[in-house]
Structures are given as C-alpha cells and as structure tokens.
N, C-alpha and C. Protein backbone atom coordinates (compact mmCIF):
# COMPACT_ATOMS: atom_id res chain seq x y z
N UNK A 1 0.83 -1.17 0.00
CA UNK A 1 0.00 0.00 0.00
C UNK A 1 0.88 1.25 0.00
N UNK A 2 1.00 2.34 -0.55
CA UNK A 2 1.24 3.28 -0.63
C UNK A 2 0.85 4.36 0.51
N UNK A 3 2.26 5.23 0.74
CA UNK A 3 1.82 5.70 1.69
C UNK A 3 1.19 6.76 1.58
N UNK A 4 0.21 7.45 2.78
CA UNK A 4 -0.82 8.37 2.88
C UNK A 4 0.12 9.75 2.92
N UNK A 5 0.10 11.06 2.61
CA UNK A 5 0.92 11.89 2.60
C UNK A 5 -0.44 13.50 2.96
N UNK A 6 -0.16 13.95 4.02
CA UNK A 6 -1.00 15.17 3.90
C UNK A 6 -0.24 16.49 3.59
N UNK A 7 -0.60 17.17 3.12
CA UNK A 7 -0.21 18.21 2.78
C UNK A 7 -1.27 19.63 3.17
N UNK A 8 -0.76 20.82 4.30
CA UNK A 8 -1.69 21.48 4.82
C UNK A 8 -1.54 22.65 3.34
N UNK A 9 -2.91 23.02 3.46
CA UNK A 9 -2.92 24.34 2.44
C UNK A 9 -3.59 25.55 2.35
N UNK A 10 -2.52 26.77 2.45
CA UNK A 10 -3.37 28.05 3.02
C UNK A 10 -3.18 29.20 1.98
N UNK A 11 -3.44 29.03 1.01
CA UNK A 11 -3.01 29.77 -0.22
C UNK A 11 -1.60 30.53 -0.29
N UNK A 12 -0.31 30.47 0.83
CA UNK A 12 0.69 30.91 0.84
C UNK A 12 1.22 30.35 -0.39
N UNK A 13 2.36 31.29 -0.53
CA UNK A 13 3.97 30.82 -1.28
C UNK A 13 4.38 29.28 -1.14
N UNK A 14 4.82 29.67 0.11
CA UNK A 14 4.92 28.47 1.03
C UNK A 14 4.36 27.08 0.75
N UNK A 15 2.85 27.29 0.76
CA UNK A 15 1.86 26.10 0.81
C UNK A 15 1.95 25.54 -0.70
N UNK A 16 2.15 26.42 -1.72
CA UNK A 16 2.26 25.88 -2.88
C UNK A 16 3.62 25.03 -3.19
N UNK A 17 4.88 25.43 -2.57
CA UNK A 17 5.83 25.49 -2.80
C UNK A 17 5.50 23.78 -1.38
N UNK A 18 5.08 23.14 -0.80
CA UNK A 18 4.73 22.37 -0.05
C UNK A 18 4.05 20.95 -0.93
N UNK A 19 3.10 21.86 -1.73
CA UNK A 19 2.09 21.04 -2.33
C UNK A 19 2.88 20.65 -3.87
N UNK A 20 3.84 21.10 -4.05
CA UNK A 20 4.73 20.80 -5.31
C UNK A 20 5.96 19.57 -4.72
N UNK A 21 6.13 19.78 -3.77
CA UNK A 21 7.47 19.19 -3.28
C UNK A 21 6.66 17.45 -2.98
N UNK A 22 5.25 17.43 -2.61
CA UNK A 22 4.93 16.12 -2.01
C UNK A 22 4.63 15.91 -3.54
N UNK A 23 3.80 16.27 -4.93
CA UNK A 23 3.82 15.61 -5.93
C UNK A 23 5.01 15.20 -6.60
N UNK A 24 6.65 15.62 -6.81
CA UNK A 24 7.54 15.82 -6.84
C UNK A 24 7.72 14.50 -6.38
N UNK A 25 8.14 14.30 -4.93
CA UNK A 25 8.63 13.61 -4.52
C UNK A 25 8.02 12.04 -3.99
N UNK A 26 6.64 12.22 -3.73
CA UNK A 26 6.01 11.11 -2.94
C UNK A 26 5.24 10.81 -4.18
N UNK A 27 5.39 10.57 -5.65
CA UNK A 27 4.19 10.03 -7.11
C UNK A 27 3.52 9.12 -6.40
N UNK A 28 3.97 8.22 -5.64
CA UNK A 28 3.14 6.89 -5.20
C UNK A 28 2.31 7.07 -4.24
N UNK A 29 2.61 8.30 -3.63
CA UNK A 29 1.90 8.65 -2.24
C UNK A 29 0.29 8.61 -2.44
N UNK A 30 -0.55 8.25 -1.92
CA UNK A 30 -1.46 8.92 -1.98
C UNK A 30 -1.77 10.22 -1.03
N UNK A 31 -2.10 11.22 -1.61
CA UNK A 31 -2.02 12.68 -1.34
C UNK A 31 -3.32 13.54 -1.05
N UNK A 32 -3.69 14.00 0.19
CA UNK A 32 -4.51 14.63 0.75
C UNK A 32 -4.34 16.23 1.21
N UNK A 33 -4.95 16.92 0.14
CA UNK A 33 -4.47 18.69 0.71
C UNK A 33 -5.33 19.00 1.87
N UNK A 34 -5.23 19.38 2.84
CA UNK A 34 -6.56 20.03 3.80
C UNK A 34 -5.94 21.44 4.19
N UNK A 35 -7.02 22.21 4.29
CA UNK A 35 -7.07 23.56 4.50
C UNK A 35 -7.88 24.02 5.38
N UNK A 36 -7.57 24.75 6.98
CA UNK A 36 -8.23 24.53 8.30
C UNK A 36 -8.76 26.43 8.23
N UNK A 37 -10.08 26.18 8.53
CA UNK A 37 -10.92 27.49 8.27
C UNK A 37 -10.98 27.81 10.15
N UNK A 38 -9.99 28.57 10.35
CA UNK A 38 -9.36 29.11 11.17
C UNK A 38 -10.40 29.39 12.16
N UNK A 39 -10.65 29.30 13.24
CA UNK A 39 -12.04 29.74 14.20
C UNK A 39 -11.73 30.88 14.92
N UNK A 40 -12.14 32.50 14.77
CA UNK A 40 -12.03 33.18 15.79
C UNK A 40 -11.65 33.44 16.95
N UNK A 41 -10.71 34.08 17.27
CA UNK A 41 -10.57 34.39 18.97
C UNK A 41 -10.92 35.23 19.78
N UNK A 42 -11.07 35.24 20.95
CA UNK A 42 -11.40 36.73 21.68
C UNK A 42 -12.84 37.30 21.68
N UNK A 43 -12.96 38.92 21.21
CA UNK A 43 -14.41 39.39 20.54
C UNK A 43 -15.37 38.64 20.21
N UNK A 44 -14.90 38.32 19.12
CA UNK A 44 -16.22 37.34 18.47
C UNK A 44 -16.75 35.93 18.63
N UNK A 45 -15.85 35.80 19.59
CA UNK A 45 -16.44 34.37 20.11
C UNK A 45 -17.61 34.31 20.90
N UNK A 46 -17.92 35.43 21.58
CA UNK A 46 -19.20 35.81 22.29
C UNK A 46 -19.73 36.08 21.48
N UNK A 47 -20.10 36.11 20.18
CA UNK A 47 -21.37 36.31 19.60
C UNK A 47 -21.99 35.00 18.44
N UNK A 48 -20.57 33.87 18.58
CA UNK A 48 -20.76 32.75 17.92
C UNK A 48 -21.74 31.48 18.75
N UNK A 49 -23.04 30.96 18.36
CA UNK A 49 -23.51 30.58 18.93
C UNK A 49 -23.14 28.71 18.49
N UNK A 50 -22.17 28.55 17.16
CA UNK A 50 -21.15 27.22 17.21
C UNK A 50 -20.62 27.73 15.91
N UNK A 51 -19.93 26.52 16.01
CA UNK A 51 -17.87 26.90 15.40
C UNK A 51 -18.47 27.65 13.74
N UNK A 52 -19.63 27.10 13.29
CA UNK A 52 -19.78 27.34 11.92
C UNK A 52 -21.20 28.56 11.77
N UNK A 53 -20.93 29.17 12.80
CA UNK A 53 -21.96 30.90 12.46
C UNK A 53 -21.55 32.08 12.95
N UNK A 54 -19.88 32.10 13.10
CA UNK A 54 -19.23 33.40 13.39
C UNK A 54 -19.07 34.18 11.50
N UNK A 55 -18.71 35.49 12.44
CA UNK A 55 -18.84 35.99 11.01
C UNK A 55 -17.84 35.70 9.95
N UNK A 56 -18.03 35.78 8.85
CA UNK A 56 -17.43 35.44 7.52
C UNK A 56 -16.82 34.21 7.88
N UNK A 57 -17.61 33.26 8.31
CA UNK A 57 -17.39 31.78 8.37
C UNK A 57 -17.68 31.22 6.83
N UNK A 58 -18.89 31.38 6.02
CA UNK A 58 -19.22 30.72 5.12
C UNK A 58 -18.39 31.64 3.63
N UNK A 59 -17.54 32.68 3.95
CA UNK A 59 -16.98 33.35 3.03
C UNK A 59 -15.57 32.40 3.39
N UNK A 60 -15.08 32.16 4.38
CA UNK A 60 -13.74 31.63 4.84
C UNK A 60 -14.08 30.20 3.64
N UNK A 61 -14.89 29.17 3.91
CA UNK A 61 -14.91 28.36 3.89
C UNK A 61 -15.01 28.40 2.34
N UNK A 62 -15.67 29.21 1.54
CA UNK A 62 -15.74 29.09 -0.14
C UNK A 62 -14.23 29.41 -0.75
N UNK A 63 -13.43 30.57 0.29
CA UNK A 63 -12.60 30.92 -0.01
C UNK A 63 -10.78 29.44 0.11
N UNK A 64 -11.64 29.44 0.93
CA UNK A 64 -10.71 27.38 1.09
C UNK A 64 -11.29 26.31 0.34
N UNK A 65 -12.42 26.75 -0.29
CA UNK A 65 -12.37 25.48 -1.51
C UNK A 65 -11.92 26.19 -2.29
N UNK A 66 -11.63 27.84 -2.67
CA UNK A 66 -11.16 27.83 -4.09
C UNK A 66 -9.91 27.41 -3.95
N UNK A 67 -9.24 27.14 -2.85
CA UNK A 67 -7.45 27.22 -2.42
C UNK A 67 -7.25 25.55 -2.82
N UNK A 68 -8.28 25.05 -2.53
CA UNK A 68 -8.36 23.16 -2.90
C UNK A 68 -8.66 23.19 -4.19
N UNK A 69 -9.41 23.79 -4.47
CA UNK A 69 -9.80 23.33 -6.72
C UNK A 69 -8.77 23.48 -6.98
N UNK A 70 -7.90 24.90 -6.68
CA UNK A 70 -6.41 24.92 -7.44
C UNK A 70 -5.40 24.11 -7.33
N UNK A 71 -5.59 23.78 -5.71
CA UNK A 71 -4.96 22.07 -5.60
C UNK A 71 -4.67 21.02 -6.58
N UNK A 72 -6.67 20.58 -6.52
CA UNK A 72 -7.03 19.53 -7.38
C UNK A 72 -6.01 20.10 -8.47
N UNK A 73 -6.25 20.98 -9.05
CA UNK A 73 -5.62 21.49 -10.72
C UNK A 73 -4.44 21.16 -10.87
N UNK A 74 -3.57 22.02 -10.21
CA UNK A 74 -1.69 21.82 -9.74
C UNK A 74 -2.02 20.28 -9.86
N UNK A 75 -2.00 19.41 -9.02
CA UNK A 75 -1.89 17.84 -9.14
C UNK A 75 -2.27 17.09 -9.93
N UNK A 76 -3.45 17.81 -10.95
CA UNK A 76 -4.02 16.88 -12.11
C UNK A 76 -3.33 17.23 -13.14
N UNK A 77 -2.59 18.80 -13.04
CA UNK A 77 -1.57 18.85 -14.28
C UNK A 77 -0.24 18.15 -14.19
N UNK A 78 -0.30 17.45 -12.92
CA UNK A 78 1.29 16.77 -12.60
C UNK A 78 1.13 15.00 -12.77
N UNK A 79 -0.69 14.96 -13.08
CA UNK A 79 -0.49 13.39 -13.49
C UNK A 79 -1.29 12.83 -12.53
N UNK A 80 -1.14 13.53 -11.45
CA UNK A 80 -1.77 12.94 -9.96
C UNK A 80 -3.19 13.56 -9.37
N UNK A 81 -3.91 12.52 -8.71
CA UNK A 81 -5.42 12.66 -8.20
C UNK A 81 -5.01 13.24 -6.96
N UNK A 82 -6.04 14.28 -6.20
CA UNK A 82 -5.61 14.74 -4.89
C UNK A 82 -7.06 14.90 -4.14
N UNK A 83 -6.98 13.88 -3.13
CA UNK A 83 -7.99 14.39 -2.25
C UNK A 83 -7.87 15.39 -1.27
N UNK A 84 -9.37 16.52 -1.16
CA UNK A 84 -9.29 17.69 -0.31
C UNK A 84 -10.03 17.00 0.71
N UNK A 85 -9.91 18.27 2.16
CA UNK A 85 -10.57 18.08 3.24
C UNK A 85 -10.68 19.94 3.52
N UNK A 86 -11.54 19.98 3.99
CA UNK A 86 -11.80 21.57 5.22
C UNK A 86 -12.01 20.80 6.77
N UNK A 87 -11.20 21.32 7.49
CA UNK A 87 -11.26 21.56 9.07
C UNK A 87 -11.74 23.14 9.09
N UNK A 88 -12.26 22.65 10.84
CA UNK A 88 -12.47 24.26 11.17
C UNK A 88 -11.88 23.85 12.57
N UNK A 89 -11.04 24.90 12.44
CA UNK A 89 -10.35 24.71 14.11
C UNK A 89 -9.00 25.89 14.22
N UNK A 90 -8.39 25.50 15.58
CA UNK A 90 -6.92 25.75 15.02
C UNK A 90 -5.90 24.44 14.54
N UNK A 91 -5.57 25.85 13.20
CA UNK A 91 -4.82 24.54 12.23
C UNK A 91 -3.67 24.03 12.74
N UNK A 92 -2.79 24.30 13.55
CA UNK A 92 -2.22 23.03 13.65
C UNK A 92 -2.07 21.81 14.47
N UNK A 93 -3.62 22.16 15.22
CA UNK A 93 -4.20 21.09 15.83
C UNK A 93 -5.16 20.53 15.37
N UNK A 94 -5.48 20.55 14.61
CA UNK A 94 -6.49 20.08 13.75
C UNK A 94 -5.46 19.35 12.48
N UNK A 95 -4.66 19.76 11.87
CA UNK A 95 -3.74 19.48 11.11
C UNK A 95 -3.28 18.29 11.31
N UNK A 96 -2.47 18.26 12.74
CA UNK A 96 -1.96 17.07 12.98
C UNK A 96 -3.07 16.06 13.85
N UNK A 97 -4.08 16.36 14.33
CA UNK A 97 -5.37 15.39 14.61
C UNK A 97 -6.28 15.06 13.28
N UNK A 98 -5.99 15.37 12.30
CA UNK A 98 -6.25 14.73 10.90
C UNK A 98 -5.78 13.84 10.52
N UNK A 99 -4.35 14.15 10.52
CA UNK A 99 -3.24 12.90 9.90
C UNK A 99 -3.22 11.73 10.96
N UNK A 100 -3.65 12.28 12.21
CA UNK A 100 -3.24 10.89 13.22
C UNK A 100 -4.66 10.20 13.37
N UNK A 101 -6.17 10.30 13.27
CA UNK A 101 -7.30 9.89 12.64
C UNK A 101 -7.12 9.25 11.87
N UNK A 102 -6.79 9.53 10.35
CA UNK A 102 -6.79 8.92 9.21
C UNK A 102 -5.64 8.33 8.76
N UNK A 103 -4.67 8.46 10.13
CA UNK A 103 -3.34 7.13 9.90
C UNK A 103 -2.53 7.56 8.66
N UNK A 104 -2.14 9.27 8.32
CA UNK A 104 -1.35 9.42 7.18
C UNK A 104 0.16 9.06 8.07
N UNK A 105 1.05 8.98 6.92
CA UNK A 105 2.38 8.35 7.16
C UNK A 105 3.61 9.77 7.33
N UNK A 106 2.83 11.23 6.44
CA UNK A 106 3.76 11.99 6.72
C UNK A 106 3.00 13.40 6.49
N UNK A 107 3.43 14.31 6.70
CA UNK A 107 2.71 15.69 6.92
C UNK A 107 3.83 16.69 5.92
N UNK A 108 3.66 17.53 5.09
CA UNK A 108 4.30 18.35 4.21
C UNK A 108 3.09 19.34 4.46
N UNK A 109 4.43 20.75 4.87
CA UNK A 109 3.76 21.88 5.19
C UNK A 109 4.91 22.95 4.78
N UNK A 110 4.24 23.96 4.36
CA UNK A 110 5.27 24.88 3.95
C UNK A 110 5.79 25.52 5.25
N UNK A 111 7.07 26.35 5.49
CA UNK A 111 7.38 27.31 6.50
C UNK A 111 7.28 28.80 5.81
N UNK A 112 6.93 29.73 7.15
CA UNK A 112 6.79 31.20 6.72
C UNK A 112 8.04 31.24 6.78
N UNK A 113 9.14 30.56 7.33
CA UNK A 113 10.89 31.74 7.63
C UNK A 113 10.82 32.76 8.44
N UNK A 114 9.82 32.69 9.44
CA UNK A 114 9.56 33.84 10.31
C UNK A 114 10.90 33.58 11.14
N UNK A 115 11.48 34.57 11.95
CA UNK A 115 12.75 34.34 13.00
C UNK A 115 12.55 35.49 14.14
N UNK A 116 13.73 35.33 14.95
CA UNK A 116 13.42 36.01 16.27
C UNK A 116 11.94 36.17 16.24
N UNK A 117 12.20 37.53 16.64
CA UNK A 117 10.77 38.30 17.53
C UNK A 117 9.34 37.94 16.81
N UNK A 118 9.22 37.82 15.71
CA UNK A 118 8.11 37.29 14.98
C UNK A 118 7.47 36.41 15.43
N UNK A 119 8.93 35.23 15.22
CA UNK A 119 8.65 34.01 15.74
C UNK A 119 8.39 33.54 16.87
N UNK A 120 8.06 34.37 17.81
CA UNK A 120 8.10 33.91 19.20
C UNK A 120 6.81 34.36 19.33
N UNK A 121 6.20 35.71 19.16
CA UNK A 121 5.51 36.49 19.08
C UNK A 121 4.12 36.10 17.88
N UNK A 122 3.98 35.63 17.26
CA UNK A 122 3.41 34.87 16.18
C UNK A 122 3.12 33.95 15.99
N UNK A 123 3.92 32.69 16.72
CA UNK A 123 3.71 31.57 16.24
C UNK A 123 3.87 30.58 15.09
N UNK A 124 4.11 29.58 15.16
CA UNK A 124 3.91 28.94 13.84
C UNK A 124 3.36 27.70 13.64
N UNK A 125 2.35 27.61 12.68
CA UNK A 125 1.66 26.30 12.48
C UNK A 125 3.08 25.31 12.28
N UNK A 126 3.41 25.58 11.29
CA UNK A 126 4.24 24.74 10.79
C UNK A 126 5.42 24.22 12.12
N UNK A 127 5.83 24.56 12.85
CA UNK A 127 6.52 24.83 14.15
C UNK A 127 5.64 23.66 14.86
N UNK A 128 4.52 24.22 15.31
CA UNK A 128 3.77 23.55 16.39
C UNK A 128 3.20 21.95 15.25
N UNK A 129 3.31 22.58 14.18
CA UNK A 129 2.54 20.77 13.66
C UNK A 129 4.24 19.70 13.87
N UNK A 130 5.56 20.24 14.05
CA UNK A 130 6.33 19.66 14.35
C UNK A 130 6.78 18.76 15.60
N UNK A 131 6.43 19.65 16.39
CA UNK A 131 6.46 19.46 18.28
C UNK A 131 5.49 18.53 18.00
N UNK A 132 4.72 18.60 17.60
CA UNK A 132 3.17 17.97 17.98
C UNK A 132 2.45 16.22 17.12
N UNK A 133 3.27 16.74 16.03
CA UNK A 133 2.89 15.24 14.96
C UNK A 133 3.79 14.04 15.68
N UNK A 134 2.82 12.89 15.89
CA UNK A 134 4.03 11.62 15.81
C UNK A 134 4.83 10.91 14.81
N UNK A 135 4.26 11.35 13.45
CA UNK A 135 4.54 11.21 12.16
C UNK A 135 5.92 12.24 11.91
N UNK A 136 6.28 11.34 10.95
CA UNK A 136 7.53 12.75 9.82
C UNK A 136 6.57 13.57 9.32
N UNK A 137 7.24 14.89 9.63
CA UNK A 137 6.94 16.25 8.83
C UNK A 137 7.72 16.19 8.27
N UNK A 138 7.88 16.68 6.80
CA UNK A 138 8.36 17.76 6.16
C UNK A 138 8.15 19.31 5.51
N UNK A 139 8.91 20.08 6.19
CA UNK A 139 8.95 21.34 6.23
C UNK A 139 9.58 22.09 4.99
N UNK A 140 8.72 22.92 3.94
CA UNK A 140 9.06 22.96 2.78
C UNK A 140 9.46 25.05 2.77
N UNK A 141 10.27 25.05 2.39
CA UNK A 141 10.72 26.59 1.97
C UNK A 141 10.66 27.20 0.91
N UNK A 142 9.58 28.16 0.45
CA UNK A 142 9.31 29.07 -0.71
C UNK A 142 11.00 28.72 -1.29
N UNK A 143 11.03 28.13 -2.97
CA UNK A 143 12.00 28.33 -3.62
C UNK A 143 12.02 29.93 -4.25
C-alpha cells in the first residue's frame, strides 16, 4: 500500500511550494491537501452561537475550496489525483489530529521563515505541527 501523505494548504507561497514538493517527490503517495478554516478568537467568540456561524465563516470556507480546486488542478496537471478536506479549528491542531485519525504516514507543510521576535511572538503552524505530529513532517521553503 502506498503511503498516505498530507499536505496542509493556506493559499501561501509556502503552501504551494509544499504542495509541489509532495507531488515531486512522494508520485506513489497517496495525497490529501486540507485547509483549516481558522475559528475566531477573543471578541467574536461571544457572539458565535457554534464553530460554523461566526462571522465570515461561510466566506472563509468558499474561499478554502477555491485554495483546494487549485490544488485539485496543480496535481491533475502533474499526473496525480488529490484528495481535499476543510477543518475548522486551530490549524495546527487540527492538522496534525487529521493525519493521526486517518493514519497518514507523513505531513508536508510549507514554512513562513519567520525568526526572532516574529517568531516567538506569532507563532507557527508549521513549528507547532512539528512538536506535535508523531509522524515525519516535512517542512518545505518558498523556492
């Protein structure tokens, strides 16, 4: 069996430059893009009565399938079928509680290159899906 390969996708540089490197490299993989429709913090959480009726929830969510059709596209011009997913959560807990659910074998995610103060101050999916996956990541850098 071929292994399962996820690939997170947030219309970055990055994410493309992520989603090229797993067709590239894993042809046999079978390949899953998911793209996590980010849930509000703070403010507006008091006026969300569940995860999917805060505001510009259903604009987030059209706006992450167009980020997956282009997916699908990129991978069907490379030869290869790609299954999508939408989470709603934070992504890189949701990210890596995807891949460990559905038993993928490795996680490909782009990095921002954020450093110092940014990085501490900011956060990073890609960072925390590292600490956090029991699986291999690979961490891909805008060429």
């Amino acid at each position: 069996m071929a292994r399962k390969t996820l690939v997170a996708i947030d219309g970055s540089p990055q994410a493309e430059a992520a989603l090229a490197y797993a067709l590239e490299e894993f042809p046999e993989s079978a390949i899953t893009a998911i793209h996590v429709v980010q849930l509000p913090e703070g403010y507006w959480t008091s006026f969300a009565d569940s995860t999917t009726k805060f505001p510009g929830y259903d604009e987030a969510v059209a706006s992450g399938e167009k980020l997956l059709d282009s997916a699908v596209q990129t991978a069907a011009d490379e030869g290869h079928e790609l299954e999508t997913v939408i989470q709603t959560g934070k992504p890189s807990r949701e990210i890596v509680d995807y891949a460990v659910d559905k038993e993928f074998g490795q996680i490909v995610i782009g990095s921002h290159g954020r450093h110092g103060v940014d990085r501490v101050m900011l956060g990073s999916v890609s960072e925390t899906v590292v600490r956090r996956a029991p699986m291999t990541v690979i961490v891909v850098h805008e060429q």
